[in-house]
Structure formats: structure tokens, C-alpha cells
Protein backbone atom coordinates (compact mmCIF):
# COMPACT_ATOMS: atom_id res chain seq x y z
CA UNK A 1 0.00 0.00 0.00
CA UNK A 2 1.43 3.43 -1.20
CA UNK A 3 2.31 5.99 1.54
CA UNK A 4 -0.28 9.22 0.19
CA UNK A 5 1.53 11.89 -0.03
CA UNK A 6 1.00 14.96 2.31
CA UNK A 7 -0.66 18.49 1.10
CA UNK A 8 1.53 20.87 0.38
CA UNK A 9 4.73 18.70 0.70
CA UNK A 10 5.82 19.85 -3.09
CA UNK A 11 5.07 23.07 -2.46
CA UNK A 12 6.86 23.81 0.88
CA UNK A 13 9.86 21.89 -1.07
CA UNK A 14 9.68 24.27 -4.14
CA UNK A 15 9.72 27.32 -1.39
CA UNK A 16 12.63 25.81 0.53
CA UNK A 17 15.12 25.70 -2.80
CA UNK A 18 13.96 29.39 -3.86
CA UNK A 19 14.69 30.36 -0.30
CA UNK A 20 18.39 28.89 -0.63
CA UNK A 21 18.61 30.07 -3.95
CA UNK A 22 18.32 33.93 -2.94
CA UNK A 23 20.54 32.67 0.75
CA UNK A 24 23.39 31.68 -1.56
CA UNK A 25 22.60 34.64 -3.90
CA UNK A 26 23.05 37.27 -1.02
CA UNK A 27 25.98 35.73 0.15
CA UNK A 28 27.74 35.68 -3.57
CA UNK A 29 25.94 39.45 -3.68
CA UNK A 30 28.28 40.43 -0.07
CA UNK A 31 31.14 39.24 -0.99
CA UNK A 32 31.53 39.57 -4.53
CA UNK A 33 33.35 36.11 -5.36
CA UNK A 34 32.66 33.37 -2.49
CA UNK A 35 34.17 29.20 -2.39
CA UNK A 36 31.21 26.80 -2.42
CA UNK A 37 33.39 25.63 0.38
CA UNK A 38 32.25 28.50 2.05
CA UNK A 39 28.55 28.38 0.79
CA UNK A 40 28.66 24.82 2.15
CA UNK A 41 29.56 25.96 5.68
CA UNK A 42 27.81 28.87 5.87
CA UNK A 43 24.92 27.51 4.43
CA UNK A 44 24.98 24.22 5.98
CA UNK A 45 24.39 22.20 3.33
CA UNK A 46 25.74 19.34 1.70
CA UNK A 47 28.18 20.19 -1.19
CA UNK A 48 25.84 18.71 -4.00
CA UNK A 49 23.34 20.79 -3.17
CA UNK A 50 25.36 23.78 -2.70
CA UNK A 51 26.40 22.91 -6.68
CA UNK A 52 22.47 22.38 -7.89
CA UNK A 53 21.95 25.82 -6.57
CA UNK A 54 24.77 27.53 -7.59
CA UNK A 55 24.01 25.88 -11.20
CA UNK A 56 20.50 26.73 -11.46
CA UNK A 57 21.91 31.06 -10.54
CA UNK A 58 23.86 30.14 -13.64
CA UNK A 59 21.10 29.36 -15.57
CA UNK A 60 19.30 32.20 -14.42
CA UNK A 61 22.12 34.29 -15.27
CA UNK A 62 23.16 36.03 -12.14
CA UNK A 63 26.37 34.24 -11.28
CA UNK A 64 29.23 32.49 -12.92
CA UNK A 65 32.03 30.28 -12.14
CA UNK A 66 35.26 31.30 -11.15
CA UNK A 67 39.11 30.61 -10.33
CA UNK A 68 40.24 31.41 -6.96
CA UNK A 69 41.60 34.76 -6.76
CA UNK A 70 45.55 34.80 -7.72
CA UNK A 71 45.00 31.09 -8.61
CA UNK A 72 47.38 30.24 -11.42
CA UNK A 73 46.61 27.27 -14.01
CA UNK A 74 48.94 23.83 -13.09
CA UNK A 75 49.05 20.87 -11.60
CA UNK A 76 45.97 20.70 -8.99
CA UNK A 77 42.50 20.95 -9.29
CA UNK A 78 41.63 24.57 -8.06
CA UNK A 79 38.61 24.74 -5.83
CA UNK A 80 35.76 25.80 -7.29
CA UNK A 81 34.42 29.35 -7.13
CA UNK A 82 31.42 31.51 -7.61
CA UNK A 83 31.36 34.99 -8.89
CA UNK A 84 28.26 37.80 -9.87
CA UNK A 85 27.76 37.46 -13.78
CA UNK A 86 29.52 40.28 -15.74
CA UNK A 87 26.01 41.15 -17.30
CA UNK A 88 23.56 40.70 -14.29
CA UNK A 89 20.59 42.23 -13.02
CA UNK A 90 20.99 45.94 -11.69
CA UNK A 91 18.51 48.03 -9.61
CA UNK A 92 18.25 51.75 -9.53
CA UNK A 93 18.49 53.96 -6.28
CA UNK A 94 17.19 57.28 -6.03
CA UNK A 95 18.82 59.34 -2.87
CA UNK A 96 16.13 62.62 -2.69
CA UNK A 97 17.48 65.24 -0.72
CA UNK A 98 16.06 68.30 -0.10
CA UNK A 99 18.25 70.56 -2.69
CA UNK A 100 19.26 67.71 -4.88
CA UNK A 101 18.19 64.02 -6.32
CA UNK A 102 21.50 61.47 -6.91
CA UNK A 103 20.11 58.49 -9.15
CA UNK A 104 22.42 55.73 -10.04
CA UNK A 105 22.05 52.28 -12.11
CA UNK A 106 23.42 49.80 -9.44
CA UNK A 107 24.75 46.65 -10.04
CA UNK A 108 24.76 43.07 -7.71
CA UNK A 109 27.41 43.81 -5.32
CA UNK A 110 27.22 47.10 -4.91
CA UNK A 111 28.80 48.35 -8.34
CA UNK A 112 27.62 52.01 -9.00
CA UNK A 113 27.75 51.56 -12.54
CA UNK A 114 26.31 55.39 -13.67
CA UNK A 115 24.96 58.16 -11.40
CA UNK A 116 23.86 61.45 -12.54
CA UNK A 117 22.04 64.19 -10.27
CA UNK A 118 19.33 66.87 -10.93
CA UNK A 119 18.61 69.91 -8.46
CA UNK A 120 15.68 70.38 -6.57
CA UNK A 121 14.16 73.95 -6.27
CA UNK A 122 13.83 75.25 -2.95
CA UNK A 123 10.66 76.44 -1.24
CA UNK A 124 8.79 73.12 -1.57
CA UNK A 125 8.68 71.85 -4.89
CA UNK A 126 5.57 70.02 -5.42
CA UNK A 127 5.93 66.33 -5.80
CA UNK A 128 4.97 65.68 -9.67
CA UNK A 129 7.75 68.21 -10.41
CA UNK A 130 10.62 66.35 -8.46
CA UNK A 131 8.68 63.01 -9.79
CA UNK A 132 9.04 64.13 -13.54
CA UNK A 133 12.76 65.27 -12.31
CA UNK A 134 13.83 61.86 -11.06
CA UNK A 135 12.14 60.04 -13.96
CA UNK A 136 14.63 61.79 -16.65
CA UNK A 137 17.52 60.80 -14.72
CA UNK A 138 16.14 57.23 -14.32
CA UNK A 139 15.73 57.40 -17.93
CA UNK A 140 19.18 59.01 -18.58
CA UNK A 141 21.31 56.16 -15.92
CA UNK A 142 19.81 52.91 -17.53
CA UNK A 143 19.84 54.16 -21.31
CA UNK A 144 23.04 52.80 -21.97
CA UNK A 145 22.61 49.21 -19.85
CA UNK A 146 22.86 46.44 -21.47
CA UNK A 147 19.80 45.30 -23.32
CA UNK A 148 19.86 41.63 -21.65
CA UNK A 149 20.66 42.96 -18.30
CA UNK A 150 17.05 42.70 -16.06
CA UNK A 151 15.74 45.92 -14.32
CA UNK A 152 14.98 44.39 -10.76
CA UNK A 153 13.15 47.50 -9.42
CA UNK A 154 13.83 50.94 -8.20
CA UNK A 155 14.60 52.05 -4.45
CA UNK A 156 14.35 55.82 -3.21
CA UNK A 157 15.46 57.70 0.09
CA UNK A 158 13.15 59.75 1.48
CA UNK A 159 14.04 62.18 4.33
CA UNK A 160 10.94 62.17 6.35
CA UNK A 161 8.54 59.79 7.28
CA UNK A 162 7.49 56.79 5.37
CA UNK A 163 4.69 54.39 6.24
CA UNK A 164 6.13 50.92 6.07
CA UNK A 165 2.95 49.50 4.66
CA UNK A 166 3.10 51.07 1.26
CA UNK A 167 5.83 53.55 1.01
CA UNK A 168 3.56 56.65 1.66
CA UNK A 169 5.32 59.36 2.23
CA UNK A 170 3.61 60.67 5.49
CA UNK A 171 5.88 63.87 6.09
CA UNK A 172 8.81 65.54 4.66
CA UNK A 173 9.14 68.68 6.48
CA UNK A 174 12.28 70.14 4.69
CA UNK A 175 9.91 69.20 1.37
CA UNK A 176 6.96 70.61 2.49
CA UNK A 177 5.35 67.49 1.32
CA UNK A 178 2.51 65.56 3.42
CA UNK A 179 1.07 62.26 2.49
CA UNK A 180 2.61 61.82 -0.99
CA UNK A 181 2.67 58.46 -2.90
CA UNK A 182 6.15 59.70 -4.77
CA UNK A 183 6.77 56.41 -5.65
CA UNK A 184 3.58 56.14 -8.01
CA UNK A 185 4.08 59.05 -8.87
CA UNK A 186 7.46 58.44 -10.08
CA UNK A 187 5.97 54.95 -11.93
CA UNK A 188 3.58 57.44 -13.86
CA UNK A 189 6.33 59.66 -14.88
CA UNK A 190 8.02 56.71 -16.47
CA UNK A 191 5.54 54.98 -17.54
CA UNK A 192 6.31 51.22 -16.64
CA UNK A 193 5.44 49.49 -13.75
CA UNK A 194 8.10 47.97 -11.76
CA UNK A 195 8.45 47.05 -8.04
CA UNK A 196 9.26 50.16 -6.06
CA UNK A 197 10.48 50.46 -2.14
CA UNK A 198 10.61 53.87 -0.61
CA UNK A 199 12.36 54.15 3.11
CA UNK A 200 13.54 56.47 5.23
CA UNK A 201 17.00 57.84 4.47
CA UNK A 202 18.37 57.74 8.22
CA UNK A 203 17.49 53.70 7.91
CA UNK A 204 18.71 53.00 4.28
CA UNK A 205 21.84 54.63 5.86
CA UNK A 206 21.83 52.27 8.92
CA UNK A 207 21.46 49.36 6.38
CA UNK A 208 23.63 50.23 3.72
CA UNK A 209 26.76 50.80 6.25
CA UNK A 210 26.10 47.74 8.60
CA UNK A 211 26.22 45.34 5.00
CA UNK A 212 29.22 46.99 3.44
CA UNK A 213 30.38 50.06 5.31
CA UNK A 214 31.67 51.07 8.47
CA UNK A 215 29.19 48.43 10.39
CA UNK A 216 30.43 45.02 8.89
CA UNK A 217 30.29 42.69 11.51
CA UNK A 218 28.73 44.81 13.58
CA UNK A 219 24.68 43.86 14.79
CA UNK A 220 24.03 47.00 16.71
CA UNK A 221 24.60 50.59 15.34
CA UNK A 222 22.98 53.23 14.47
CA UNK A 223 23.61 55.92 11.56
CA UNK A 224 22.66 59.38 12.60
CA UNK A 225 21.84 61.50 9.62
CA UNK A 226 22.32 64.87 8.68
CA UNK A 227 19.92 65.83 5.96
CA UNK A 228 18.88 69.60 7.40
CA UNK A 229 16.95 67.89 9.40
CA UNK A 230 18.54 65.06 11.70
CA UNK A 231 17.07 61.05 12.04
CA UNK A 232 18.26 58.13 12.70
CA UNK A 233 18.38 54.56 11.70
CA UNK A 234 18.58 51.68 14.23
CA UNK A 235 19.81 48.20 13.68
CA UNK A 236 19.67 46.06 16.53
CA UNK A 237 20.36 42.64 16.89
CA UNK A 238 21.06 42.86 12.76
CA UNK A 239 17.57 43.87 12.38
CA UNK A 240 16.51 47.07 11.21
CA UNK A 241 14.14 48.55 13.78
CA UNK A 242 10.95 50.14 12.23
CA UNK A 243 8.49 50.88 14.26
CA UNK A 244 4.61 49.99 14.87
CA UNK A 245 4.34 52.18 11.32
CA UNK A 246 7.88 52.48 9.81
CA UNK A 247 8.32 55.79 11.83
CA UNK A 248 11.28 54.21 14.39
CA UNK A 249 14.17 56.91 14.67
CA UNK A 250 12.98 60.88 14.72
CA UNK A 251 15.73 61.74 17.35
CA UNK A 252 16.01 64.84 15.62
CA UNK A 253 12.42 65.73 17.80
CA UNK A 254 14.06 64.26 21.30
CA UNK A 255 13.37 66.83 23.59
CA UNK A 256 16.57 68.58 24.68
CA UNK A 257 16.22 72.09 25.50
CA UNK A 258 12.81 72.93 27.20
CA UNK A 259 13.10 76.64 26.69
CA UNK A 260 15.24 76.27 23.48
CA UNK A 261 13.79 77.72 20.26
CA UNK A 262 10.53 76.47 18.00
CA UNK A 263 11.72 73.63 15.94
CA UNK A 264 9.42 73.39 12.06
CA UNK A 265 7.81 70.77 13.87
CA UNK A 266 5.97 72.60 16.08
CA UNK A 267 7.16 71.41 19.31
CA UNK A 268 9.81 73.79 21.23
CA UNK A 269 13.55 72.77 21.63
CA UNK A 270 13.50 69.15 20.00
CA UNK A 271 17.24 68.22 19.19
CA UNK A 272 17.31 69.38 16.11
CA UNK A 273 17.01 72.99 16.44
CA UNK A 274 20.53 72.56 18.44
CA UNK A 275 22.45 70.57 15.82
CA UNK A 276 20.30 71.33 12.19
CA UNK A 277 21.38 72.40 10.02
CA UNK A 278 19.81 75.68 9.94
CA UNK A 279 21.35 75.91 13.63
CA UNK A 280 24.29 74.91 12.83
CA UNK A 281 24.15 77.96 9.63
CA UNK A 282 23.45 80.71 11.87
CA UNK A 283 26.05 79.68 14.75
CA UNK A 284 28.68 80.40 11.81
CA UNK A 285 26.93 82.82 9.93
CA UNK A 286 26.39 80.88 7.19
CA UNK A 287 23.46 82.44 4.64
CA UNK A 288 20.54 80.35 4.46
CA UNK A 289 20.75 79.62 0.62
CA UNK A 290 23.96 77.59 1.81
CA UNK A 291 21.50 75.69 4.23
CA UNK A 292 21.09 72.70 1.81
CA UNK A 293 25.27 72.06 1.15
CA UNK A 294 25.86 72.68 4.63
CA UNK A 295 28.73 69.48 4.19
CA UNK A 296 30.81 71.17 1.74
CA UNK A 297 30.64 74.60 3.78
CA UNK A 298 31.96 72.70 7.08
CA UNK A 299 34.66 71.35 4.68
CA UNK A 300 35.73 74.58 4.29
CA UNK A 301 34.75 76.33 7.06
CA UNK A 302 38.02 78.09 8.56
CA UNK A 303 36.45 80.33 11.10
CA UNK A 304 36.83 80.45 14.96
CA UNK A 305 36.46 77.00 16.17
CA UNK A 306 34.83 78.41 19.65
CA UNK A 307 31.51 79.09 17.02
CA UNK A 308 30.74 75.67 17.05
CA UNK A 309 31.66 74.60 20.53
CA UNK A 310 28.11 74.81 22.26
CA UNK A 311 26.53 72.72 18.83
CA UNK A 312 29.34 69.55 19.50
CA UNK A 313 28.28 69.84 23.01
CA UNK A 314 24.73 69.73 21.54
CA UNK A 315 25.84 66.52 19.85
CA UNK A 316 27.51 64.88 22.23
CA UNK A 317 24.87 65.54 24.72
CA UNK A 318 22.23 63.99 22.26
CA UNK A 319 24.03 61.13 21.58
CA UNK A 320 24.59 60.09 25.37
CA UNK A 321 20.59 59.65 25.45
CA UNK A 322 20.71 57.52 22.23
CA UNK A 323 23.51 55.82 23.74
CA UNK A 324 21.99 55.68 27.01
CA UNK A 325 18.45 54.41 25.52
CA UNK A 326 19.72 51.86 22.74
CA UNK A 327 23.13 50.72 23.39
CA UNK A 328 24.97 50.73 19.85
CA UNK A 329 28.47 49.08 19.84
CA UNK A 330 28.70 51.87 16.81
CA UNK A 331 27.27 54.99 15.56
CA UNK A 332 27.60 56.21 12.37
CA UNK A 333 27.81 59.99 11.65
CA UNK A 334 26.88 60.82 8.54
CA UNK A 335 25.83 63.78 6.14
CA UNK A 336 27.13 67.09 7.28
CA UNK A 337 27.24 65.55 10.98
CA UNK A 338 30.43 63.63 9.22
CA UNK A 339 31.99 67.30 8.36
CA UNK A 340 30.57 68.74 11.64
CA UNK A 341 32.40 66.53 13.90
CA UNK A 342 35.96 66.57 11.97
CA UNK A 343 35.72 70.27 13.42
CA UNK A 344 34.51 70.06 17.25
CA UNK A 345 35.38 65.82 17.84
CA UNK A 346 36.93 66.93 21.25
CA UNK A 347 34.11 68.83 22.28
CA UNK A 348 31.50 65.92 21.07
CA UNK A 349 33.80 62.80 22.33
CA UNK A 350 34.05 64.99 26.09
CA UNK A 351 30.13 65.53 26.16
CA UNK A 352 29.45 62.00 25.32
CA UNK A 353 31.79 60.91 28.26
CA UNK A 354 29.78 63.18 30.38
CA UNK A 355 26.20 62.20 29.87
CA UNK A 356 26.43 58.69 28.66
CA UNK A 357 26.24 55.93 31.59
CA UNK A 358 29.14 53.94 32.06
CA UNK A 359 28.35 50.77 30.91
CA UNK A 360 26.76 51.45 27.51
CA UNK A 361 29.56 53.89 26.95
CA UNK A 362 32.21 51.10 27.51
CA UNK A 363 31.02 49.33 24.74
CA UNK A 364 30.41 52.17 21.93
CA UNK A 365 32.65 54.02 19.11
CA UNK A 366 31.98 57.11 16.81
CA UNK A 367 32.41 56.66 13.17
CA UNK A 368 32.56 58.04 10.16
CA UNK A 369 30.48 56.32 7.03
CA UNK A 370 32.74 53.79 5.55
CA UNK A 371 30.69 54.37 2.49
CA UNK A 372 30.98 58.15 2.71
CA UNK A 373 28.44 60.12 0.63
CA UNK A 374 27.19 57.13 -0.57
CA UNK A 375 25.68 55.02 2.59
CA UNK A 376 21.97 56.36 1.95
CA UNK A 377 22.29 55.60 -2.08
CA UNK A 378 23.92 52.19 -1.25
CA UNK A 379 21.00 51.62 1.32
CA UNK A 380 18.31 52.67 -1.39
CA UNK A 381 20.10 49.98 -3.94
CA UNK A 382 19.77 47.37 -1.31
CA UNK A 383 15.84 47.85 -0.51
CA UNK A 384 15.58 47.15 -4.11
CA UNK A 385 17.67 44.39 -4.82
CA UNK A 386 15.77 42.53 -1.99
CA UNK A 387 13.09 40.92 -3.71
CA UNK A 388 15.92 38.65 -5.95
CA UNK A 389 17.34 37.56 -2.58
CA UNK A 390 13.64 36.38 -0.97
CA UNK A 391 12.88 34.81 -4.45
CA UNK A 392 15.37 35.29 -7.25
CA UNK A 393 12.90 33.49 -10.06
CA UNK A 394 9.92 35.10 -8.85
CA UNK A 395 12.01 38.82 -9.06
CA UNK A 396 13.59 38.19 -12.77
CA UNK A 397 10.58 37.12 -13.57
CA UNK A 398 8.50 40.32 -13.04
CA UNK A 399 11.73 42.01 -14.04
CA UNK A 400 12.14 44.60 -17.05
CA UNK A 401 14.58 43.57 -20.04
CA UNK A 402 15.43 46.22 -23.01
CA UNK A 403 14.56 48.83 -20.28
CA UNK A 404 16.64 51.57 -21.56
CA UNK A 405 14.68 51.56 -25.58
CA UNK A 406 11.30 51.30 -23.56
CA UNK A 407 11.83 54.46 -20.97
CA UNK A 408 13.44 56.25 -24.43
CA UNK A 409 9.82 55.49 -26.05
């Protein structure tokens, strides 16, 4: 008598190998050529299955075999080895600031293949206009990608809030732009429709630098951003922490000085009226049409260090409570905080020893992005590379081939 076969079993089984597909994808995507040796350990599977999967991503054409780095040919059977395909699928990320848009076509492992960048108007551009913007520079980075290469999807920074649910953009103060579905409106501007993830800056920061930047290795850190405004974005544990709604990390609207001035948010002395940057403009007398490339002006800035004394105090101070409430092992400054504390580090190192508590302090280090400018871009290539690492034949399935020739039409 035949055993019947359970519901579902060829299904769950079907699930399972996609899943490993896009584990052993990911892992090839990190570090850029990997042993199956290592896939087999890290993995923990057996090596012929390790080879079944890495075949079928060859079939798919997203990776290719490969000799061991500095392996010469001879006597000996090199190892085998696993490498991204030369023409693979790409993503593009969108970084919106509030004076300026970077876009860039963005290859598997991080390869910034073409960028370009378009200004944004001050004084609150409406949305359809920096929509229309960022869809000719789409149109202008993937024009000249290869015609086989898949179009995966298309992931933008936003810096303000966005609900987790569907990418709605819920606020963007320094945009003036309330409950905005950019992303849609960006998808009408090109006219395709492709998978598109929208996040908060701060986190696409956190992510991008904790995967290849500063915060390899590293399952607790935070990147604080300096965008005008100031956020943050959490990992913990190696998990990005969101929020109830995808509104985790506004510690630019901590409370911090009760009788301090009105911040745009309409609550009085949040953080960010201490170290913005339109706070950190006026303590150097720096005109507010140089608000928005604050970064470069602090790169330059060769005025009387005392000016910015109180504002690293500021920082430091602010950072003890994040310190104090989330224990990082690292935190990341970046944007013109990066610039900001090059100039006052002893000031912001001294009032971090001060109002941090012991313990948590023992454990944490300031840093710099290791990705520099680029941590938020890199973070918005990531969001929308991820669908090929939950299901990499589902994703190049929906994916878009010949882009460039149907954006030009």
C-alpha cells in the first residue's frame, strides 16, 4: 500500500530551494566572489546541493564560475568558485534630498555603474515636479545598460517619514510634502510598472553601512543623519528597527532644551534645532541659501572653532541619550554631521563621556560612514535588490529587459 503523499509537501519543497537560492545569492551578492566551500559551511548544506543551486543562478544568469583569486593554471585541481555574472541584473536607487536628487544604475554587489544628479528647487517643490525630475535621470542612468541585463526594481530615500505598509510618504518637512505616494508618482512619470520600495533615508543609511560600510560585523549601530533635518536609523540585533508604522528613529524631535527655540515641527527645543542644520548655519553665519550644502561649507569652514563649541556639546549631549536608551556598539555619523564633527570631535567625544552611563559607553565608538556620501544611495540599492534575494525566479521574472529603448519610447 502506497504511503499518500501529504498536502503541500511539493510546495513547501519548491519554497525551501527558492529560499536557498536567494541565501546563496546574497551571500555571492556580499562578498563579490565566495568558495562553495564557504557556501557549504555557511549555508549548511551538503556540497551537491550547494552545486544544484549555484548551477540553477547560472542558468538564471546572475552568477558564474570562477578561479580562486591569484590562482594560477597547473598541476591541482583549483577549488571551485562563484562569482556575480559580468552582465547581471541591476537596480536603480534614487537618494532625494532636499536641494538635490542622486540616481544611479546599481549593479549586484554594490557596483555604482552610472549616477547622474538633478537639483531640486527650494521652497517646496511640489511632488509631480521632483517626480518628472527623477524620472529623466532614471531614464538618462539605464539608457546605456545592457539590453539583456534585467531591471529588478527601483529604491528611493526619502528624508521624512514613510509608512512601512506602502511607502507613503507621510511627512517631509524640509519638502513641504505631506502624504505623498512619490513612488507612483514616479511609476507614472516613467511609464512602466516595476516594483518600487521607498524608506527612510536615516534607515537606508543604517542598512547600507552595517552590509558593506563602516558596520560590517557589527549587529548594533545606528547611523545618525544629517539631511537639514537630523534622524536616525537603528539596527539592533542585525535587524533594522521600524516601528509599529515604519516611523522608528525621529531623534532629531528628542526633547533637549525645554526653553530652546521652535523647531518646524511645532514642538519647542526638540534636538534638532541645536544641531540642524539651519542651527548649525546661523552659529557660523552661514546664509541660508547655503543651508542645503551645509557638508561642503563645514569642509571649508576656517572660522573660529569656539563658534561651534556649544553645537558639539549639543551633539555629544544627544548622543549620550541615544547611547543611554539603545546601546549601539557603533554609531555612524553621517551627512554634514560627518563634516561637523571633523571640526569640534573633542568637544562631542568629552560631552558623550559626560552624559552617557558607564556601561553602555564602555562598549560604543563614533564613526565616520565607511561608504561616505554614498551610505543612503547604497542603502536605497539594497531595498531594491531585496526581492531577488527572498525569491530570485519570482524577481527576474516580473523584471524589465530592453529597459533603456522602452523608458526612451
Amino acid at each position: 500500500m502506497s504511503t499518500p503523499r501529504r498536502a503541500g509537501l511539493g510546495t513547501n519543497q519548491e519554497a525551501v530551494r527558492r529560499h536557498n537560492l536567494g541565501t546563496v545569492l546574497r551571500h555571492v551578492h556580499g562578498a563579490g566572489q565566495i568558495s562553495r566551500a564557504e557556501l557549504t559551511t555557511s549555508m549548511g548544506l551538503n556540497r551537491s546541493t550547494i552545486a544544484d543551486l549555484v548551477g540553477e543562478l547560472e542558468s538564471l544568469g546572475v552568477v558564474e564560475r570562477a578561479l580562486p583569486v591569484g590562482a594560477r593554471s597547473g598541476a591541482g585541481r583549483p577549488s571551485a568558485e562563484v562569482r556575480l555574472a559580468g552582465v547581471g541584473p541591476y537596480v536603480v536607487a534614487v537618494d532625494l534630498g532636499v536641494d538635490r536628487a542622486v540616481v544611479a544604475r546599481v549593479a549586484l554587489g554594490g557596483e555604482v555603474v552610472e549616477r547622474g544628479s538633478v537639483p531640486i528647487p527650494t521652497g517646496g517643490s511640489e511632488a509631480w515636479q521632483v517626480g518628472s525630475a527623477v524620472a529623466g535621470l532614471i531614464r538618462r542612468v539605464v539608457e546605456a545598460a545592457p539590453p539583456s541585463a534585467p531591471l529588478i526594481g527601483i529604491g528611493i530615500s526619502i528624508p521624512g517619514l514613510v509608512r512601512r505598509s506602502d511607502g507613503l510618504v507621510r511627512l517631509a518637512p524640509n519638502l513641504e510634502w505631506q502624504d505623498v505616494s512619490f513612488g507612483a508618482i514616479v511609476l507614472a512619470a516613467l511609464g512602466v510598472d516595476i516594483p518600487v520600495q521607498l524608506a527612510n533615508d536615516a534607515d537606508l543609511g543604517a542598512l547600507a553601512e552595517h552590509r558593506r560600510g563602516a558596520g560590517v560585523g557589527v549587529d548594533d549601530l545606528i547611523y545618525i543623519s544629517g539631511n537639514v533635518g537630523v534622524g536616525a536609523g537603528v539596527i539592533t540585533g542585525g535587524v533594522r528597527l521600524e516601528g509599529a508604522g515604519g516611523y522608528a528613529g525621529e531623534v532629531g524631535h528628542l526633547p533637549f532644551a525645554p526653553e530652546g527655540r521652535l523647531c518646524h515641527c511645532g514642538n519647542i527645543g526638540c534636538w534638532e534645532t541645536e544641531v540642524g542644520a539651519h542651527a548649525i548655519a546661523q552659529a557660523i553665519g552661514c546664509p541660508e541659501s547655503e543651508v542645503v550644502t551645509l557638508g561642503d561649507v563645514l569642509d571649508e569652514y576656517a572660522g573660529p572653532p569656539r563658534a561651534l563649541g556649544a553645537t558639539g556639546k549639543a551633539l555629544g549631549y544627544g548622543l549620550a541619550s541615544i547611547v543611554n536608551a539603545f546601546n549601539p556598539r557603533l554609531v555612524v555619523l553621517g551627512g554634514y554631521l560627518s563634516s561637523l564633527y571633523a571640526l569640534v570631535r573633542h568637544e562631542v567625544d568629552g560631552a558623550l563621556a559626560e552624559r552617557a552611563l558607564p556601561a553602555p559607553l564602555e562598549s560604543v565608538t563614533l564613526s565616520l560612514p565607511g561608504l561616505g556620501s554614498d551610505s543612503v544611495l547604497q542603502g536605497a540599492a539594497e531595498i531594491a535588490l531585496e526581492p531577488l534575494f527572498v525569491d530570485p525566479v519570482a524577481a527576474l521574472g516580473t523584471a524589465l529587459v530592453g529597459v533603456g529603448d522602452q523608458l526612451a519610447g
